[in-house]
N, C-alpha and C. Protein backbone atom coordinates (compact mmCIF):
# COMPACT_ATOMS: atom_id res chain seq x y z
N UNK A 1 0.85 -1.17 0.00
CA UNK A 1 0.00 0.00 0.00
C UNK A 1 0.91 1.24 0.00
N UNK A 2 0.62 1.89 -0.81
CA UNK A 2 1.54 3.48 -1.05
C UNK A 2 1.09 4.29 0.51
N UNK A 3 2.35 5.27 0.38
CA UNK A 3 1.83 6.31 1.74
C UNK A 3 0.72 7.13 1.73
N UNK A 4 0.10 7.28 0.07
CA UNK A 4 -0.52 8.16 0.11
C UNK A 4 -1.92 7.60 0.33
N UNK A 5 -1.99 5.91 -0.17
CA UNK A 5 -3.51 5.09 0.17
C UNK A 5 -3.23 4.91 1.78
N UNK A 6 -2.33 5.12 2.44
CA UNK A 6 -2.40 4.84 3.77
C UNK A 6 -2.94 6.07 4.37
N UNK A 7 -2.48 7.23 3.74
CA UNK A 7 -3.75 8.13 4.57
C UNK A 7 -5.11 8.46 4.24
N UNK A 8 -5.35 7.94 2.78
CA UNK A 8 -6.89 7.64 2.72
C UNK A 8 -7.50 6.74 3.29
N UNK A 9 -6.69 5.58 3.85
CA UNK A 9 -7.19 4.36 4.63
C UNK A 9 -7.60 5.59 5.78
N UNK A 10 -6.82 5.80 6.73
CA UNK A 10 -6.54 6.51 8.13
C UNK A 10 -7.87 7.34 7.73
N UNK A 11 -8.26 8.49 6.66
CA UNK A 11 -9.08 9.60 6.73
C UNK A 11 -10.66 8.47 6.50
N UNK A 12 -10.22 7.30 6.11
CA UNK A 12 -11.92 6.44 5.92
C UNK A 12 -12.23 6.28 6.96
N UNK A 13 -10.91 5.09 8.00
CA UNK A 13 -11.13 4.13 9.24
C UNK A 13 -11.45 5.97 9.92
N UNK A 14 -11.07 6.27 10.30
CA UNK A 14 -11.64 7.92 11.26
C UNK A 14 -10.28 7.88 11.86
N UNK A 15 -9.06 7.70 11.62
CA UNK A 15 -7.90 7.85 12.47
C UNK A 15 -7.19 9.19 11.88
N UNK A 16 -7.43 9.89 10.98
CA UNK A 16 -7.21 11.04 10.76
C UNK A 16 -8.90 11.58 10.17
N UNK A 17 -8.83 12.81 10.96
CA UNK A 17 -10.18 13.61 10.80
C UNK A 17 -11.27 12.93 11.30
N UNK A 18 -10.87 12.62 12.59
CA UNK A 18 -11.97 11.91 13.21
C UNK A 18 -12.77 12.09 14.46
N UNK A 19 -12.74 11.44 15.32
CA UNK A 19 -13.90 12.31 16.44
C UNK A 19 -13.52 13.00 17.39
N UNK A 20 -11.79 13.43 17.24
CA UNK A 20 -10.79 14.76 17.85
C UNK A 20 -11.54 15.95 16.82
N UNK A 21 -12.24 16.10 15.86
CA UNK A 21 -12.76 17.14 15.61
C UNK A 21 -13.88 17.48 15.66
N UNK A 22 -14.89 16.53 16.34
CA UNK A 22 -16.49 16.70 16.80
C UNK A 22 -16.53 18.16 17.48
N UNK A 23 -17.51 19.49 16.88
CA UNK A 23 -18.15 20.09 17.70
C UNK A 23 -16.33 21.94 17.55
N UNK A 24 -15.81 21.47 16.63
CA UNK A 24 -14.49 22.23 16.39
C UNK A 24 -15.02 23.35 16.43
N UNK A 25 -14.13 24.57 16.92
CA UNK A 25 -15.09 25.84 16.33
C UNK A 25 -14.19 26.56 15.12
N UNK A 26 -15.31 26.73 14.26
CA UNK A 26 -14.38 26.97 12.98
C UNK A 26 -13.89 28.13 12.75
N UNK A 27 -14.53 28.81 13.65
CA UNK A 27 -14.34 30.29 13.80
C UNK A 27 -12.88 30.56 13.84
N UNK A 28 -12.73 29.87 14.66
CA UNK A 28 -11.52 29.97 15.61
C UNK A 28 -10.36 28.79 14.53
N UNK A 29 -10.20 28.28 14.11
CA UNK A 29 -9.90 27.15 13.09
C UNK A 29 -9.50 27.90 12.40
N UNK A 30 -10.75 28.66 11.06
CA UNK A 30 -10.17 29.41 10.29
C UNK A 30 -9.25 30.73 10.03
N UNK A 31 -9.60 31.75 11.33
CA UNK A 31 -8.91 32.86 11.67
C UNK A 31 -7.27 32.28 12.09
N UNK A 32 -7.01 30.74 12.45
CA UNK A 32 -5.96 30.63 12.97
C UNK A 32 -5.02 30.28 11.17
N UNK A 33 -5.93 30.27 10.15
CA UNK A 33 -5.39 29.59 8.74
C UNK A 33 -4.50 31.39 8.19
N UNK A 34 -5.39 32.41 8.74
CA UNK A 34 -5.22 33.39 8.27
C UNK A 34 -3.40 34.54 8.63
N UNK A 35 -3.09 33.70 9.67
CA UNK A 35 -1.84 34.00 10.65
C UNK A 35 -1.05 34.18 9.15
N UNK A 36 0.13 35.19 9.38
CA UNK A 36 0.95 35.70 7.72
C UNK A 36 1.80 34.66 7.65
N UNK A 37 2.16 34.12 8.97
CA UNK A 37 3.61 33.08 8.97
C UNK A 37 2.60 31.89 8.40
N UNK A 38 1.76 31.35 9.01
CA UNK A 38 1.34 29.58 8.48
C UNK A 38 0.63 30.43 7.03
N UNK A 39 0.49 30.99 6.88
CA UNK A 39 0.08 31.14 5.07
C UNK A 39 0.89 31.43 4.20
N UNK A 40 2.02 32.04 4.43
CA UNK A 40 3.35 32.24 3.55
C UNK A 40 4.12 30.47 3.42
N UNK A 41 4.27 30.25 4.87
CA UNK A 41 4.63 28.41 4.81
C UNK A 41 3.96 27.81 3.68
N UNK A 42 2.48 28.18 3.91
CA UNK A 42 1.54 27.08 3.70
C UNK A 42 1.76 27.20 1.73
N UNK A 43 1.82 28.49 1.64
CA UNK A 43 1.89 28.78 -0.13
C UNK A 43 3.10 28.29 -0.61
N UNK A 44 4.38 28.76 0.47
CA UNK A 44 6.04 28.41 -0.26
C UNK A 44 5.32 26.60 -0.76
N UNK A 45 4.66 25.81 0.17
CA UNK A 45 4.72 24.55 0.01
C UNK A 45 4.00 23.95 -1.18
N UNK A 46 3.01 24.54 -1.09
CA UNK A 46 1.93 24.36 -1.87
C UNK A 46 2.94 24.98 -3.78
N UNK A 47 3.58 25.79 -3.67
CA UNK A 47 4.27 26.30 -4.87
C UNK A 47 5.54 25.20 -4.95
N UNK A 48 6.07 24.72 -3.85
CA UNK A 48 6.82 23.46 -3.91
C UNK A 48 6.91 21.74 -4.48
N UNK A 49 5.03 21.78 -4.42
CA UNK A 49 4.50 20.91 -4.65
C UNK A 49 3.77 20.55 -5.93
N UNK A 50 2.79 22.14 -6.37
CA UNK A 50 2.42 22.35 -7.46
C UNK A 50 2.54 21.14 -8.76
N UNK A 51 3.40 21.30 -9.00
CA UNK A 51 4.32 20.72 -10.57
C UNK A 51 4.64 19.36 -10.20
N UNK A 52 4.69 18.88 -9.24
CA UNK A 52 5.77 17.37 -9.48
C UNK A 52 5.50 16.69 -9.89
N UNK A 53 6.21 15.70 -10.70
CA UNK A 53 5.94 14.79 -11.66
C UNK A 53 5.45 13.51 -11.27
N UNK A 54 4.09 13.48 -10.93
CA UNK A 54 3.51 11.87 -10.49
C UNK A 54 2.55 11.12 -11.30
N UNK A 55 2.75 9.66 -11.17
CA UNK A 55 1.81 8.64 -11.96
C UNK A 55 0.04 9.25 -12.18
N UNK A 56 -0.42 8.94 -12.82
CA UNK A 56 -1.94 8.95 -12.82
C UNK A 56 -2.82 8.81 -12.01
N UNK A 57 -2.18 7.35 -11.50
CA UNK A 57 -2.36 6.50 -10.36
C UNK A 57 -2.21 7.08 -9.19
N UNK A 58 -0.99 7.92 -9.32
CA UNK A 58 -1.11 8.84 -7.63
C UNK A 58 -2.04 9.63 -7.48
N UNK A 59 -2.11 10.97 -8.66
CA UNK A 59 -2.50 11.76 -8.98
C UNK A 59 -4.29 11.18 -8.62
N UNK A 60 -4.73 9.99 -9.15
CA UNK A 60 -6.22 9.72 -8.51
C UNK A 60 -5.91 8.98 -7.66
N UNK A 61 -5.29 8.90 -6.73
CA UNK A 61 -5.46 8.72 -5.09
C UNK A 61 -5.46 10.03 -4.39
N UNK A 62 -4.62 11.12 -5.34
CA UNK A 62 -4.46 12.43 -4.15
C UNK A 62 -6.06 12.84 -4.75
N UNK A 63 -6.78 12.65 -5.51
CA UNK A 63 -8.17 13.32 -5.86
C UNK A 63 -9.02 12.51 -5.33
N UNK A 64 -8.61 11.29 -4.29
CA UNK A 64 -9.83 10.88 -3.54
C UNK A 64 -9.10 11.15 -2.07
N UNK A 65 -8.46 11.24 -2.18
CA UNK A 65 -7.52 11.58 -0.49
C UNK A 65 -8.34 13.13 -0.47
N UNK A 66 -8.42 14.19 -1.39
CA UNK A 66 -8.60 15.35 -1.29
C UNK A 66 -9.98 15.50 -0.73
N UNK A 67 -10.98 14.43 -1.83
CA UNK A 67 -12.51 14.18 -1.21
C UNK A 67 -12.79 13.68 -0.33
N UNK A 68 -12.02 12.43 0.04
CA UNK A 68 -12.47 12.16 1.68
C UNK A 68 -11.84 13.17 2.86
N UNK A 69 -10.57 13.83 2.72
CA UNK A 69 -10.59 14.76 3.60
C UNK A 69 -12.09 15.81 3.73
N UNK A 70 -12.44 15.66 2.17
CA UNK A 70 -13.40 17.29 2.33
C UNK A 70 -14.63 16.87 2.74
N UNK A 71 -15.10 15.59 2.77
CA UNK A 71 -16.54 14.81 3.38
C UNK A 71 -16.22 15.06 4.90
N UNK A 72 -15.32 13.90 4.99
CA UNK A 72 -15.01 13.67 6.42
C UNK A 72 -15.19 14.96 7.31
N UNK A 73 -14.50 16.22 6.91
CA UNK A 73 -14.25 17.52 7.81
C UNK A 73 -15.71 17.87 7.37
N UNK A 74 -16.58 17.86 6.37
CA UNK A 74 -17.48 18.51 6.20
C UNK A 74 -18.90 17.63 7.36
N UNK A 75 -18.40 16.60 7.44
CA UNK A 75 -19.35 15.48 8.17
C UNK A 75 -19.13 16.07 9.59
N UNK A 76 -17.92 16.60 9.92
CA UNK A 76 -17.40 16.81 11.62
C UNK A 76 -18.06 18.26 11.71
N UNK A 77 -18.06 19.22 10.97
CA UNK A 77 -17.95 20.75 11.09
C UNK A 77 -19.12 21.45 10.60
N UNK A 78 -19.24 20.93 9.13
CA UNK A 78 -20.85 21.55 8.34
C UNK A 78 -20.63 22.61 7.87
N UNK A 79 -19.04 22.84 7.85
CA UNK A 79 -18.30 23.68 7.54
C UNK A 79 -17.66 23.93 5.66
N UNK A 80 -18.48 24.01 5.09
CA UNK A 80 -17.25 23.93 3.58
C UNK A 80 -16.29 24.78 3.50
N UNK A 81 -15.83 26.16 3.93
CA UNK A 81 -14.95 27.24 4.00
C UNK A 81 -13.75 25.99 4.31
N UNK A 82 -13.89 25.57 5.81
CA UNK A 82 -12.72 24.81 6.65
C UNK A 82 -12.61 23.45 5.97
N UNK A 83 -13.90 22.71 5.43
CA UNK A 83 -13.49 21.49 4.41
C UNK A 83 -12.57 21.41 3.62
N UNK A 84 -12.73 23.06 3.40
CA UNK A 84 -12.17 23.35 1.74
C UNK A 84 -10.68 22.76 1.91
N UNK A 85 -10.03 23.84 3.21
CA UNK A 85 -9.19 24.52 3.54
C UNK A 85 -8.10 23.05 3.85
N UNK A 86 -9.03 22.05 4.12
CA UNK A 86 -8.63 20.92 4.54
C UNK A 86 -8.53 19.58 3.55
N UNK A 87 -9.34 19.67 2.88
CA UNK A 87 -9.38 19.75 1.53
C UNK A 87 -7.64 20.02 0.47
N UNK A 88 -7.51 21.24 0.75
CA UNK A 88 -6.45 21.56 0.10
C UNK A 88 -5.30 21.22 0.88
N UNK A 89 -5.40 20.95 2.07
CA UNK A 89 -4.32 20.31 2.98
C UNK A 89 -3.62 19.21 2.63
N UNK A 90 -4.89 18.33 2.64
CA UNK A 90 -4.50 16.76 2.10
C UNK A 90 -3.94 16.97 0.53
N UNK A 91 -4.53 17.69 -0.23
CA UNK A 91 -3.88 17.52 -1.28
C UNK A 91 -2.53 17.97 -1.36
N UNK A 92 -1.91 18.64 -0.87
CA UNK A 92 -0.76 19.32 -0.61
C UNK A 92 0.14 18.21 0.27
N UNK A 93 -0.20 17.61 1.20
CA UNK A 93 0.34 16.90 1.97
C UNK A 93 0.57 15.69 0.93
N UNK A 94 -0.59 15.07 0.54
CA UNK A 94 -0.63 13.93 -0.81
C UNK A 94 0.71 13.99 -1.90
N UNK A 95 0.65 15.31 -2.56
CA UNK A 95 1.52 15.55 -3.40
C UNK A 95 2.76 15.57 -2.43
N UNK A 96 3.37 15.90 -1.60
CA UNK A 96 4.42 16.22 -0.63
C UNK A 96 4.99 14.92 -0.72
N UNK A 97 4.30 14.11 0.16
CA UNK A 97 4.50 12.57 0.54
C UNK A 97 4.71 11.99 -0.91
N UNK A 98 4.37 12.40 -1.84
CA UNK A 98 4.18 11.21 -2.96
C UNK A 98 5.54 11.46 -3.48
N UNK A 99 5.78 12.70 -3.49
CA UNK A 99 7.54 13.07 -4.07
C UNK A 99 8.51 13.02 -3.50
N UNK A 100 8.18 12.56 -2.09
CA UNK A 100 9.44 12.24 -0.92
C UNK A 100 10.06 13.70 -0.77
N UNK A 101 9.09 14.67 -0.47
CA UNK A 101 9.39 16.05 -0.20
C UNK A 101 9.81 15.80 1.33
N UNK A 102 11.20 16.29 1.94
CA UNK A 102 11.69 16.35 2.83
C UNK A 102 11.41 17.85 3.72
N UNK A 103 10.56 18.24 3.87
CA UNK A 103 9.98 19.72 4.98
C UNK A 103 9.66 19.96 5.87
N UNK A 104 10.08 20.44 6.41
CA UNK A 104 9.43 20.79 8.23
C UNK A 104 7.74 21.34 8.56
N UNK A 105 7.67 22.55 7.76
CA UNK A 105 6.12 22.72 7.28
C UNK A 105 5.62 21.22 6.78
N UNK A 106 5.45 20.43 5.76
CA UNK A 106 4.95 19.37 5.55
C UNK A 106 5.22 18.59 6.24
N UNK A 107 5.31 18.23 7.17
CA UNK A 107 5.73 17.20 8.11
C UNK A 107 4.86 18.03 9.22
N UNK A 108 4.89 19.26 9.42
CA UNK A 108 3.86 20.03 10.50
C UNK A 108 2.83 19.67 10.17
N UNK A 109 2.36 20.13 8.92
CA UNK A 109 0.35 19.65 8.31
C UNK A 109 0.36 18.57 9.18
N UNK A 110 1.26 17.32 8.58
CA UNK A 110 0.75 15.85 8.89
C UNK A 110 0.19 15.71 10.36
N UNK A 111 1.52 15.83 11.08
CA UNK A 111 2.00 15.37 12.35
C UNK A 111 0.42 16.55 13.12
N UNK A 112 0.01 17.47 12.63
CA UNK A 112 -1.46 17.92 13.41
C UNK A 112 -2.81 17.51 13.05
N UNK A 113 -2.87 16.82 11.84
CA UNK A 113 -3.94 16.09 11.66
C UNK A 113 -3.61 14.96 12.32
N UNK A 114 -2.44 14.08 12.63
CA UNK A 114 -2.14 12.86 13.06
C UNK A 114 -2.57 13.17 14.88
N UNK A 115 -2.23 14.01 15.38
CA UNK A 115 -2.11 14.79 16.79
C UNK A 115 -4.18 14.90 17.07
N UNK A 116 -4.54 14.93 15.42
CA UNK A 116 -6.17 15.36 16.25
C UNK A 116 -6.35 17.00 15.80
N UNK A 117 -5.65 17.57 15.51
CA UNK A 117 -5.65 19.08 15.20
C UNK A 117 -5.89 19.70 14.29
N UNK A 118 -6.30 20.93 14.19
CA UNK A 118 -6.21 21.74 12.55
C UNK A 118 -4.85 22.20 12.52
N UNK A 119 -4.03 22.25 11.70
CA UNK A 119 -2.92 22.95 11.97
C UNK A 119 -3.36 24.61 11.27
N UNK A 120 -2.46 25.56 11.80
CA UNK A 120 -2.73 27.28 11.94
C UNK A 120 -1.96 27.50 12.60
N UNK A 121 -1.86 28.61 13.09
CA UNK A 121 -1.23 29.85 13.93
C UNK A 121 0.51 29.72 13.36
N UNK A 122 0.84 30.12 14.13
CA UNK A 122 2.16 30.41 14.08
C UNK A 122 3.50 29.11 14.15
N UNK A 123 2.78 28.63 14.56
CA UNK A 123 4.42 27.37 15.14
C UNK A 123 3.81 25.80 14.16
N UNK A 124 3.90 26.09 13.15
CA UNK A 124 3.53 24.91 12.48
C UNK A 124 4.94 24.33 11.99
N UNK A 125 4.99 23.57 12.57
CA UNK A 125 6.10 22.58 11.92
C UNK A 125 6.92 21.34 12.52
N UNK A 126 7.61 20.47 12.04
CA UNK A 126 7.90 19.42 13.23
C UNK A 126 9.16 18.73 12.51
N UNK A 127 9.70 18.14 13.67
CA UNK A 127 10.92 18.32 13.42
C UNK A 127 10.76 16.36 12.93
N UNK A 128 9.48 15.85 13.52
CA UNK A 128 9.17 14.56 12.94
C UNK A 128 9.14 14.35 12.00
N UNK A 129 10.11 13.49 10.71
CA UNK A 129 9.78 13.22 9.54
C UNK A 129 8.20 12.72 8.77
N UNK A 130 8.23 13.09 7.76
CA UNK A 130 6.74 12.64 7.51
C UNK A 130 6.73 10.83 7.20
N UNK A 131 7.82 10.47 6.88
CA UNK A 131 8.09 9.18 6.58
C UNK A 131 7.62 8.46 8.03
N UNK A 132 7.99 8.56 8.97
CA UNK A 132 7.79 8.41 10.54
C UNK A 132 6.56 8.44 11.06
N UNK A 133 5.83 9.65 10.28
CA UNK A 133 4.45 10.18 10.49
C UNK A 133 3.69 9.22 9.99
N UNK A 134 4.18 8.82 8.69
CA UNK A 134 3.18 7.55 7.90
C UNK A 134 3.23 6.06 8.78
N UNK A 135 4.93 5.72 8.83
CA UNK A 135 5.27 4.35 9.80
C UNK A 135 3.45 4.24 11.05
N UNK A 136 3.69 5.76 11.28
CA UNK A 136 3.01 5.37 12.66
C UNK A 136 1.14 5.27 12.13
N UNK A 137 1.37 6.13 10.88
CA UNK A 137 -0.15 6.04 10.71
C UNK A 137 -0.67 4.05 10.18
N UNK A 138 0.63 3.71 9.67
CA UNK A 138 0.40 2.12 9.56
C UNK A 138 -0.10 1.06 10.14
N UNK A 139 0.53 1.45 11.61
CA UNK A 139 0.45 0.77 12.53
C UNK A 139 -1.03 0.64 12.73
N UNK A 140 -1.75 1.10 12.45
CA UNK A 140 -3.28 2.19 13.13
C UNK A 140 -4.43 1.11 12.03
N UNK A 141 -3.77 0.71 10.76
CA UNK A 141 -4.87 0.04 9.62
C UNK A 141 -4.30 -1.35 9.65
């Protein structure tokens, strides 16, 4: 199983985006997306990621990884703004992982959806590899 069907496994079974986000306030969620530092991160990555050269095959796993993130959060929240937002997470994270992107920001996304969290504000990042991040999401399916 690729890393990237292992976190669509995790976002189906409920071990990422799961009942650590019952009742979230999005209010507070989204204003934390808006911080200049996690949105400059969040774009360098997202412009990092953009282009890379992946199979078909990945490419429609990161377009159902992207939809079950955006059900799942939309099932917890009722939220589409923060689905979206989350939504574009996974896909970013998807593409990351699939190119063996080595980042501290991408390895932050993971390691706070893995934690139960939205990631935002200011201190997003981890010094945990994302490779590590997946090992552990394995263990879990």
């Amino acid at each position: 199983m690729s890393d990237i069907e292992v976190l669509l496994k995790c976002i189906e079974r409920g071990h990422l985006l799961g009942p650590s986000f019952n009742g979230i306030d999005t209010e507070v969620a989204l204003s934390n997306r808006d911080e200049p530092q996690f949105e400059s991160e969040w774009l360098r990555l997202f412009e990092a990621v953009e282009n890379v050269q992946l199979s078909a095959q990945q490419m429609a796993t990161i377009d159902r990884l992207r939809e079950g993130a955006f059900n799942a959060m939309f099932d917890l929240s009722g939220n589409s703004d923060l689905s979206g937002y989350v939504s574009d997470d996974f896909e970013v994270i998807g593409k990351g992982v699939a190119s063996r992107q080595s980042d501290y920001f991408l390895s932050g996304l993971l390691k706070a959806y893995v934690d139960g969290t939205l990631p935002g504000g200011i201190n997003v990042g981890s010094e945990q590899s994302t490779d590590t991040l997946i090992h552990e999401l394995r263990q879990k399916i």
